[in-house]
N, C-alpha and C. Protein backbone atom coordinates (compact mmCIF):
# COMPACT_ATOMS: atom_id res chain seq x y z
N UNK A 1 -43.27 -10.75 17.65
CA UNK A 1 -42.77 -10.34 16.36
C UNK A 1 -43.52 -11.12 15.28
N UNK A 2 -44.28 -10.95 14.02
CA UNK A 2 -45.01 -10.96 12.93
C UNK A 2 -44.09 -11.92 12.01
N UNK A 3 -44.26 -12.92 11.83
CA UNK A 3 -43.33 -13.50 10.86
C UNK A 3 -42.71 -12.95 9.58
N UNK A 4 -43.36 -11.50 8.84
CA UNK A 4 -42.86 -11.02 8.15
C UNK A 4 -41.43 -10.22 8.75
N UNK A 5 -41.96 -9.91 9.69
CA UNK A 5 -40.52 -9.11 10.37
C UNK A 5 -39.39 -9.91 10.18
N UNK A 6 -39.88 -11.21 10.83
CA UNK A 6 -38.60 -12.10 10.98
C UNK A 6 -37.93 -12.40 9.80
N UNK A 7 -39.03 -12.73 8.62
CA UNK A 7 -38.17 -13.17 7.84
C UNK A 7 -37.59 -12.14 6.71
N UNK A 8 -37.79 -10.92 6.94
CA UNK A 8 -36.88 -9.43 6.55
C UNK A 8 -35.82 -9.46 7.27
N UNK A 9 -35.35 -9.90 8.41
CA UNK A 9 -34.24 -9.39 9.46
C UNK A 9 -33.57 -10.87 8.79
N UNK A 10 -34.25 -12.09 8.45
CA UNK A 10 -33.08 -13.23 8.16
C UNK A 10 -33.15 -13.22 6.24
N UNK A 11 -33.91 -12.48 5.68
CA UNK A 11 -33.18 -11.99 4.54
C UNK A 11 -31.79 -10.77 4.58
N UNK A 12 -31.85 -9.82 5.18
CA UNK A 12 -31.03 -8.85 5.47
C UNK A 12 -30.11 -9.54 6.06
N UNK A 13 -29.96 -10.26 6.54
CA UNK A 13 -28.80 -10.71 7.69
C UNK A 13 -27.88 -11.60 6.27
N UNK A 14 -28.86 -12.41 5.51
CA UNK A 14 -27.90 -13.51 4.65
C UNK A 14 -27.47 -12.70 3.00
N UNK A 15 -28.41 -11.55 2.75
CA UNK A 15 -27.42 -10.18 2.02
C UNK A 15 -26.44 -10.18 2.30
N UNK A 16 -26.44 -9.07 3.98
CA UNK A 16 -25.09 -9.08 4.35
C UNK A 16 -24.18 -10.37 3.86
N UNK A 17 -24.35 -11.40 4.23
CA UNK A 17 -23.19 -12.54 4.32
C UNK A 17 -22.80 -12.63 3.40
N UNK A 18 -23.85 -12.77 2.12
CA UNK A 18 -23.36 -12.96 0.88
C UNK A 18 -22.38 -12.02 0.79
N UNK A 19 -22.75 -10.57 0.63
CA UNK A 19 -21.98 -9.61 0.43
C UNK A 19 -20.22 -9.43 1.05
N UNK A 20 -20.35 -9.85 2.43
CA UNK A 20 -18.83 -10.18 3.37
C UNK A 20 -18.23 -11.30 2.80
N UNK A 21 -18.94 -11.76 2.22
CA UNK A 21 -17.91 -13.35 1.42
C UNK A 21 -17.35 -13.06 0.20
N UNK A 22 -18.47 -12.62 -1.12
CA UNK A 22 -17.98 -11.76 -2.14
C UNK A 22 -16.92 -10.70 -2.02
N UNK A 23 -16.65 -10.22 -0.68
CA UNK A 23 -15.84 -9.25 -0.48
C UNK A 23 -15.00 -9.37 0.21
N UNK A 24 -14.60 -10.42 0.64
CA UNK A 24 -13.85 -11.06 1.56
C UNK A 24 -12.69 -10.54 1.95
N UNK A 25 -11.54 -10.29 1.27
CA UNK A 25 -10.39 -8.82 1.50
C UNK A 25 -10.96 -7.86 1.83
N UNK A 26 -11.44 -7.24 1.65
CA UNK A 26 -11.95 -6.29 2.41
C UNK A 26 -12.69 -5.96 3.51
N UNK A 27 -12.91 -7.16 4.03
CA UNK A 27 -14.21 -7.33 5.43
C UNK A 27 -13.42 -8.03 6.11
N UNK A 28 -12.08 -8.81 5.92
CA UNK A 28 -11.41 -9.66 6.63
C UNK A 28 -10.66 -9.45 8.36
N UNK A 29 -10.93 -7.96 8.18
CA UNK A 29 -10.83 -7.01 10.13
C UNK A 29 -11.73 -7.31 10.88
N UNK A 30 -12.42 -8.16 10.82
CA UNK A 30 -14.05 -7.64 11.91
C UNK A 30 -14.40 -6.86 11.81
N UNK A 31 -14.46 -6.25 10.01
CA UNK A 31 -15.41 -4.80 9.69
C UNK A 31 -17.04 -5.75 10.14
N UNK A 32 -18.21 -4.76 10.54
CA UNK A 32 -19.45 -4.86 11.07
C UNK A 32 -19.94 -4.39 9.95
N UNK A 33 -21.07 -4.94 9.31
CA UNK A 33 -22.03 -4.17 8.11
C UNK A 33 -23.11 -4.25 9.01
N UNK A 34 -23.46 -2.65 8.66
CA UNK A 34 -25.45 -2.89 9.01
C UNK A 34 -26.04 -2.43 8.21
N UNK A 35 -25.53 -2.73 6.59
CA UNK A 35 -25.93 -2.44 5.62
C UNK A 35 -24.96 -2.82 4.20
N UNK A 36 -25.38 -2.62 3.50
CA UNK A 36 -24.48 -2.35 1.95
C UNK A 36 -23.73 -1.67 1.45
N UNK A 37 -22.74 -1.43 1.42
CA UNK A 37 -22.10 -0.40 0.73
C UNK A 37 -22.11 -0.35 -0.70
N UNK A 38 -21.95 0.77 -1.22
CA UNK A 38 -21.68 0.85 -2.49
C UNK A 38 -20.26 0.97 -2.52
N UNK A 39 -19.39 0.44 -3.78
CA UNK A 39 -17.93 0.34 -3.60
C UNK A 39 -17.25 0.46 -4.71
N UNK A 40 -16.78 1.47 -5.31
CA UNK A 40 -16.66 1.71 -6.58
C UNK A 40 -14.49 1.82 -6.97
N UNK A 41 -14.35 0.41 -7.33
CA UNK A 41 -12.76 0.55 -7.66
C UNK A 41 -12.35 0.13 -6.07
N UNK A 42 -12.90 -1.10 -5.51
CA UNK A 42 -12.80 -1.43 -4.48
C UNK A 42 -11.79 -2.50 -3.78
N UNK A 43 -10.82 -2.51 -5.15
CA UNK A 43 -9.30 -2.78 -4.82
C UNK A 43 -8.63 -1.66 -4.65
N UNK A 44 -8.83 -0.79 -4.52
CA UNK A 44 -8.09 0.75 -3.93
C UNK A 44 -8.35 1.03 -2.31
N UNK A 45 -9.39 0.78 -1.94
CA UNK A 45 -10.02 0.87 -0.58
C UNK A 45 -9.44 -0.19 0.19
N UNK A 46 -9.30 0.43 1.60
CA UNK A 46 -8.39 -0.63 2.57
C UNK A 46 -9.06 0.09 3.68
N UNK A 47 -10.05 -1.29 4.36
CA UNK A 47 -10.46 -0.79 5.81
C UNK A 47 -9.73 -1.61 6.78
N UNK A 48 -9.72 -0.75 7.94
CA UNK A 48 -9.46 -1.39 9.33
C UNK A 48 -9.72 -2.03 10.04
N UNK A 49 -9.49 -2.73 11.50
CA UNK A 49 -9.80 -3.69 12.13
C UNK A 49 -11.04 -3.15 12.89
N UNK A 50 -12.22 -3.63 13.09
CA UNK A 50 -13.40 -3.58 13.73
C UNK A 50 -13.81 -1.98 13.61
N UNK A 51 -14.01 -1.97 11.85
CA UNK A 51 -14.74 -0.71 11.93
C UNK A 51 -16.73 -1.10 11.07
N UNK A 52 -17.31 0.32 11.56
CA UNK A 52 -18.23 -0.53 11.57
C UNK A 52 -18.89 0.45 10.50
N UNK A 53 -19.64 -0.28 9.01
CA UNK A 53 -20.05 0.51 8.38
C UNK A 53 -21.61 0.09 8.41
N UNK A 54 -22.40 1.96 8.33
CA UNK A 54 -24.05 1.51 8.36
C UNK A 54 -24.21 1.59 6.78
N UNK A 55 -25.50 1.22 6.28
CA UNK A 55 -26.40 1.27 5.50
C UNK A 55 -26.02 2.76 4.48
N UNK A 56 -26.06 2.61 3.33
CA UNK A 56 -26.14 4.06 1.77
C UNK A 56 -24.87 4.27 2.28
N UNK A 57 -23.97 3.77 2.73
CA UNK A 57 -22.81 4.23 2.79
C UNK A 57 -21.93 4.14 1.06
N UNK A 58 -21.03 5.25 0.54
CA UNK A 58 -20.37 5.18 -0.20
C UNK A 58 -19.46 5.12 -0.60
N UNK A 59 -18.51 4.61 -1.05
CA UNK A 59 -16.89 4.74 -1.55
C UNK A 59 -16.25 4.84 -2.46
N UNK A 60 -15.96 5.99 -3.37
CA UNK A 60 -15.23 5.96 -4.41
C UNK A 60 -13.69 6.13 -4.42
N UNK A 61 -13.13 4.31 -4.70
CA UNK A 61 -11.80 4.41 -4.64
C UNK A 61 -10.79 4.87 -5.48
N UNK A 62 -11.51 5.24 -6.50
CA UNK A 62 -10.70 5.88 -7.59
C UNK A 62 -9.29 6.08 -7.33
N UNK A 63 -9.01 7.17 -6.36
CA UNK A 63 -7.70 7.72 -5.83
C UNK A 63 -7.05 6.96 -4.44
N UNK A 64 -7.76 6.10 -4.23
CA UNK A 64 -7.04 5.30 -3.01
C UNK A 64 -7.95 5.82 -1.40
N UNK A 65 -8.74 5.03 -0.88
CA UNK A 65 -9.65 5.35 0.41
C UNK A 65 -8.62 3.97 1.21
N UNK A 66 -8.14 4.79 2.05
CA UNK A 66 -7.59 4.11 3.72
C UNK A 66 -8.36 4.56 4.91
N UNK A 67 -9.09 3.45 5.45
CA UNK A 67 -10.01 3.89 6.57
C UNK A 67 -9.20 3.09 7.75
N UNK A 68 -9.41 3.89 9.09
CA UNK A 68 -8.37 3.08 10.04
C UNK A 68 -8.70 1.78 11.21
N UNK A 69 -8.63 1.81 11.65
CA UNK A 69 -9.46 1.28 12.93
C UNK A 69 -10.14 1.83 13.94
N UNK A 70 -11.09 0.85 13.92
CA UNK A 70 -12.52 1.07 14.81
C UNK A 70 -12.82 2.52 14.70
N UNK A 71 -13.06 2.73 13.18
CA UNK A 71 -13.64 3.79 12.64
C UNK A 71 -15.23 3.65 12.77
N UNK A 72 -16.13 4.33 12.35
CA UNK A 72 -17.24 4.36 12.33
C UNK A 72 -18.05 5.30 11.31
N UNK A 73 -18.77 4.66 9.67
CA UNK A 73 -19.01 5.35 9.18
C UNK A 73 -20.94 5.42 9.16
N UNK A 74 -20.93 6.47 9.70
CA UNK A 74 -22.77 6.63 9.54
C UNK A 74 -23.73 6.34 8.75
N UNK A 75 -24.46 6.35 9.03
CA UNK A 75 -25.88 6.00 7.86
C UNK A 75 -25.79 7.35 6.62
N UNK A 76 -25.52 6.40 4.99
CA UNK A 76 -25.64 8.11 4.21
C UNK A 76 -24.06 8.97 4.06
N UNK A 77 -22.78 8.59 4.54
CA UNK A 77 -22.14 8.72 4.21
C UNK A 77 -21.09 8.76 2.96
N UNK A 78 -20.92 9.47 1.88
CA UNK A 78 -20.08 9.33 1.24
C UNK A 78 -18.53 9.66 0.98
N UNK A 79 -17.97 8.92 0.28
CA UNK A 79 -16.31 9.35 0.32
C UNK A 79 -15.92 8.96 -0.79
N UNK A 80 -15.45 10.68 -1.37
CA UNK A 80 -14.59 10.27 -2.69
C UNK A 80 -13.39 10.72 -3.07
N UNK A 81 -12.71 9.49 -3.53
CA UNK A 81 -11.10 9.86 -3.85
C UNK A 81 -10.48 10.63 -5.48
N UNK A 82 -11.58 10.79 -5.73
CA UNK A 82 -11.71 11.60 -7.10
C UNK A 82 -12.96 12.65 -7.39
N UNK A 83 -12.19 13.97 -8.24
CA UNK A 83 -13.15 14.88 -8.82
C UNK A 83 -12.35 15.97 -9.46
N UNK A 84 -12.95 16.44 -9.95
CA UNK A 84 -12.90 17.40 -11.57
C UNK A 84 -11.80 18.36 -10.82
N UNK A 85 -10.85 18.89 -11.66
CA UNK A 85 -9.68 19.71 -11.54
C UNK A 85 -10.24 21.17 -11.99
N UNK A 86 -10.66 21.90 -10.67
CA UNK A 86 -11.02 23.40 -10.70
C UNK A 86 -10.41 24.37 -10.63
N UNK A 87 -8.66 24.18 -10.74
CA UNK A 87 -7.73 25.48 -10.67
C UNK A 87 -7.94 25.62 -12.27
N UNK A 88 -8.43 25.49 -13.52
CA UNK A 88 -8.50 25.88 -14.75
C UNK A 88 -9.87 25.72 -15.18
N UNK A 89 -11.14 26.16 -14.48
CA UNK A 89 -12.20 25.60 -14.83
C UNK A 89 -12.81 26.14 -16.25
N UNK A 90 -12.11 26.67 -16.75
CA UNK A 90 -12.51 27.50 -18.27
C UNK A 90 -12.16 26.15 -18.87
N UNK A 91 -11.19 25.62 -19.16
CA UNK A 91 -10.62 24.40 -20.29
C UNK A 91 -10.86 23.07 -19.57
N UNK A 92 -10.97 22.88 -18.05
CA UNK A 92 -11.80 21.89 -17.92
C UNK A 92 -12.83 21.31 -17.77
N UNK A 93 -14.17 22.41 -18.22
CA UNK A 93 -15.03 22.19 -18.12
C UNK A 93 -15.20 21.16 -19.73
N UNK A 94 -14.47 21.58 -20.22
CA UNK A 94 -15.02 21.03 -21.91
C UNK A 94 -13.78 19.64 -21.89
N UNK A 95 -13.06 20.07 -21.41
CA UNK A 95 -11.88 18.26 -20.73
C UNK A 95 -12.22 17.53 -19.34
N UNK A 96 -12.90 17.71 -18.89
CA UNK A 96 -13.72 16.65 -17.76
C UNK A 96 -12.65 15.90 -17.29
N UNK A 97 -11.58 16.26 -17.07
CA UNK A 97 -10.89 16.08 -16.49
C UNK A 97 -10.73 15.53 -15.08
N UNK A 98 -10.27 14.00 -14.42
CA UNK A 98 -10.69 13.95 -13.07
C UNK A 98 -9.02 14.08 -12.44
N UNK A 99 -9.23 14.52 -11.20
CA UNK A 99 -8.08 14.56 -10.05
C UNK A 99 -8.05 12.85 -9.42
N UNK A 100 -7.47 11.98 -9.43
CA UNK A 100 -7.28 11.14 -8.09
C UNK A 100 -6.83 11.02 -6.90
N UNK A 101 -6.98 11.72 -5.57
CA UNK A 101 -6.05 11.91 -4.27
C UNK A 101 -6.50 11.13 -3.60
N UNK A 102 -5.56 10.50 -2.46
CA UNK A 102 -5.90 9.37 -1.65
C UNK A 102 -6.98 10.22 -0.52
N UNK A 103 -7.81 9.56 -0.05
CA UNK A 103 -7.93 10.13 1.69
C UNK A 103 -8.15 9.15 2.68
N UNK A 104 -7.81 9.43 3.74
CA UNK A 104 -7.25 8.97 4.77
C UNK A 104 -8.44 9.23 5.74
N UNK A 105 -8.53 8.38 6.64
CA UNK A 105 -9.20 8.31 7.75
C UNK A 105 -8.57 7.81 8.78
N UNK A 106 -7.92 8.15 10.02
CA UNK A 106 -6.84 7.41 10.94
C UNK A 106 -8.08 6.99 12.10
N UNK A 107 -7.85 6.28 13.16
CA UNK A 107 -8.21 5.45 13.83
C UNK A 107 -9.18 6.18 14.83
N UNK A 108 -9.87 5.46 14.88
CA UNK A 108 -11.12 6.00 16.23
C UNK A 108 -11.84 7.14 15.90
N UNK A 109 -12.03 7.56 14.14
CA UNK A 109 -13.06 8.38 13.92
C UNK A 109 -14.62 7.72 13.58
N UNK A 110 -15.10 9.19 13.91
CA UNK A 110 -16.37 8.65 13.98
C UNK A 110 -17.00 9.87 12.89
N UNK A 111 -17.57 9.52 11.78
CA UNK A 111 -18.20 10.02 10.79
C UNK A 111 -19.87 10.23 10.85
N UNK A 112 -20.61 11.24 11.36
CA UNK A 112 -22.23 11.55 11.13
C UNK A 112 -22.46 11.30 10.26
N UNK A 113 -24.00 10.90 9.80
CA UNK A 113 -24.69 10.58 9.03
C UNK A 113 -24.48 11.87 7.78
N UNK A 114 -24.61 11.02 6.34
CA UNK A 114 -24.65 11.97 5.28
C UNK A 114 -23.76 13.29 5.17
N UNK A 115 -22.81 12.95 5.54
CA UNK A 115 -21.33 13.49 5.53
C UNK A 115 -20.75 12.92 4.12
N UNK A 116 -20.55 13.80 3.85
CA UNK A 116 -19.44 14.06 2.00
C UNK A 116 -18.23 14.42 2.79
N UNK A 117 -17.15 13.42 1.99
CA UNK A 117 -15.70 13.81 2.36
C UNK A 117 -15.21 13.48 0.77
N UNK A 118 -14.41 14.66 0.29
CA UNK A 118 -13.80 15.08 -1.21
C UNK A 118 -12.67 14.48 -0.93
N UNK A 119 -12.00 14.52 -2.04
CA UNK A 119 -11.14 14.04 -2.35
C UNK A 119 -9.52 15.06 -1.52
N UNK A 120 -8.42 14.31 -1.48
CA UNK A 120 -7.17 14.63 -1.02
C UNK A 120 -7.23 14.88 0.68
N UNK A 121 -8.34 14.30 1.38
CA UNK A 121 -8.44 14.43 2.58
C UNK A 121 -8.20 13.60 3.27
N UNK A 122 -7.52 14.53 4.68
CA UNK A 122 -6.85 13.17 5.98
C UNK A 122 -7.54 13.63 7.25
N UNK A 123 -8.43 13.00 7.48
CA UNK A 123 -8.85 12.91 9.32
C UNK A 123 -8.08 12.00 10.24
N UNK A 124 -7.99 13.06 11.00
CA UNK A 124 -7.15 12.85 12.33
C UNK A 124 -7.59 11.66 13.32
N UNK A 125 -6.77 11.23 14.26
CA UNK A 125 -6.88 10.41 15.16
C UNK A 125 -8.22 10.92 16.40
N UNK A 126 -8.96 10.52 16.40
CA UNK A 126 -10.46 10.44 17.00
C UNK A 126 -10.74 12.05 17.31
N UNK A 127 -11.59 12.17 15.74
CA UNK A 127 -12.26 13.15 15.34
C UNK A 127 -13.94 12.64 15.60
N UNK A 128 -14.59 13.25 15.49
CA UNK A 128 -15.97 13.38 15.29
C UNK A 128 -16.37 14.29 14.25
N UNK A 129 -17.11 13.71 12.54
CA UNK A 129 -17.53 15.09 11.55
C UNK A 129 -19.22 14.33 12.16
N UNK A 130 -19.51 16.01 12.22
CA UNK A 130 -21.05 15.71 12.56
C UNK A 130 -21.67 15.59 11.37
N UNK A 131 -22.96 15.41 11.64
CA UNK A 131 -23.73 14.77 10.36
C UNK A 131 -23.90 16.23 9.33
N UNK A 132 -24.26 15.66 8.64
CA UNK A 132 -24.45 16.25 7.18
C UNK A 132 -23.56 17.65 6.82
N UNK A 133 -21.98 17.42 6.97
CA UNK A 133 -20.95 17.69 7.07
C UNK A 133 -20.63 17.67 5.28
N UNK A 134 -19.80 19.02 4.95
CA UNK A 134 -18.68 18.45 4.12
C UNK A 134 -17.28 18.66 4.29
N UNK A 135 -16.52 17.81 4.19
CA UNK A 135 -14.90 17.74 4.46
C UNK A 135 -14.35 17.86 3.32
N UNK A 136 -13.90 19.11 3.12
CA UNK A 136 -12.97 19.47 1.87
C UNK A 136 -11.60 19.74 1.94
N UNK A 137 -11.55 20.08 3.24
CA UNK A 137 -9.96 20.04 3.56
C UNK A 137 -9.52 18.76 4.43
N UNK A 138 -7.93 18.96 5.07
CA UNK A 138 -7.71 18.36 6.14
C UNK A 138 -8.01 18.42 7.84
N UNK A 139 -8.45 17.75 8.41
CA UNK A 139 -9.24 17.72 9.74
C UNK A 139 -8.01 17.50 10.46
N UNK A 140 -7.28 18.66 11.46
CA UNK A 140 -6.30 18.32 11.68
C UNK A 140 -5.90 18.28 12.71
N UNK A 141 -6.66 18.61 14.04
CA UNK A 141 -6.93 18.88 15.29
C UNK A 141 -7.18 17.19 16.22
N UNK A 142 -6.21 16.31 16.36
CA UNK A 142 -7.13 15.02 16.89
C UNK A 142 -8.05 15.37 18.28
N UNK A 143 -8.88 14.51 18.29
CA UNK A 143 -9.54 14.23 19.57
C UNK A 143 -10.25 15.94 19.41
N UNK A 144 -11.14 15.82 18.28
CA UNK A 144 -11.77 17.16 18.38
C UNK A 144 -12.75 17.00 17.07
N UNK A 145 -13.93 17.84 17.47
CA UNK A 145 -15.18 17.95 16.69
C UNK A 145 -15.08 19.18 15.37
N UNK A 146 -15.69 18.31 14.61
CA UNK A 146 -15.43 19.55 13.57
C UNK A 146 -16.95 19.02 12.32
N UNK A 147 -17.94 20.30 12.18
CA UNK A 147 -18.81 19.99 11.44
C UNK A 147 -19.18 21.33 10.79
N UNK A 148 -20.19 21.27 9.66
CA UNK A 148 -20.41 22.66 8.83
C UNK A 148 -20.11 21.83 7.41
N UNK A 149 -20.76 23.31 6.59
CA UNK A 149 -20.31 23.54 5.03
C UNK A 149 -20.05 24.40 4.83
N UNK A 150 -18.48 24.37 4.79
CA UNK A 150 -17.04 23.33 4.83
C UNK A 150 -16.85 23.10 6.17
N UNK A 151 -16.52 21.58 6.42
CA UNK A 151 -16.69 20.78 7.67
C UNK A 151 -15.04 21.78 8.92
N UNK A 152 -15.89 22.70 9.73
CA UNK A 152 -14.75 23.74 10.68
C UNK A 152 -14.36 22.92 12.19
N UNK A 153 -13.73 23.25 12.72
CA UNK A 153 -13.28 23.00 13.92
C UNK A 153 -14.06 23.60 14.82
N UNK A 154 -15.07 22.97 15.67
CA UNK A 154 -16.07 23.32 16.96
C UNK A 154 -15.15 23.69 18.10
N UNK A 155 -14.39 22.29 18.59
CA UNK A 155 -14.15 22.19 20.00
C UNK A 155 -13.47 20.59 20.45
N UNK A 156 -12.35 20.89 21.10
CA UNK A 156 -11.92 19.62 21.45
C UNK A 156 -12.66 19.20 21.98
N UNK A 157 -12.65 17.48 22.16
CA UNK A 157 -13.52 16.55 23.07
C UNK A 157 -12.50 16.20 24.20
């Protein structure tokens, strides 16, 4: 190994740390980083015990993000607990109006890469959304695969 390598893998490694210390409530499960998150209103967000987040991962807590245990969120993932109110889109386009809904993630899911999950959404107990997924509704089938745009029900596992 090239000493530049090395000393990229022990810069990246003491990021991370910094970052798990600065954030300390929130990493305090044996959450795993293999990367940075972005974390927006990140006293709203509540992760679980030994879940493991990769790299461009996103979180907008606006409306409240509960992730469960030994979840798993992919490389490129985002999740947001807020967005624009489209049952009146004539008068809210010019009032920008935002929605806040919680969403939920329950235990032993596993999230593909660059997966969008909207706001007011609950995934089930060990789901799989495949990658580059969007979840606009509720995922409600546990122990079952569900991917597409809008993220559908494949097939139990």
């Amino acid at each position: 190994m090239h000493l530049s390598e090395n000393l990229t893998k022990i810069i990246r490694f003491l990021v991370i740390l910094c970052h798990k210390c600065f954030n300390y409530p929130l990493y305090k499960n044996k959450v795993k980083l293999f990367g940075i998150p972005y974390l927006v209103h990140k006293k709203n967000i509540q992760i679980g015990y030994k879940t493991r987040i990769n790299a461009r991962v996103a979180l907008y807590g606006q409306g409240y993000i509960i992730i469960g245990e030994n979840v798993t969120l992919s490389y490129g993932v985002s999740v947001f607990s807020t967005g624009y109110a489209t049952n009146n889109w004539t008068t809210n386009k010019i009032e920008k109006k935002h929605i806040d809904t919680k969403v939920v993630i329950k235990d032993n899911v596993w999230i593909g890469a660059n997966t969008v999950i909207l706001k007011g959404v609950t995934i089930e107990e060990g789901i799989i959304v495949g990658a580059g997924s969007v979840v606009t509704s509720d995922l409600t089938s546990p122990n079952a695969l569900y991917a597409g745009n809008p993220a559908k029900f494949i097939k139990t596992l």
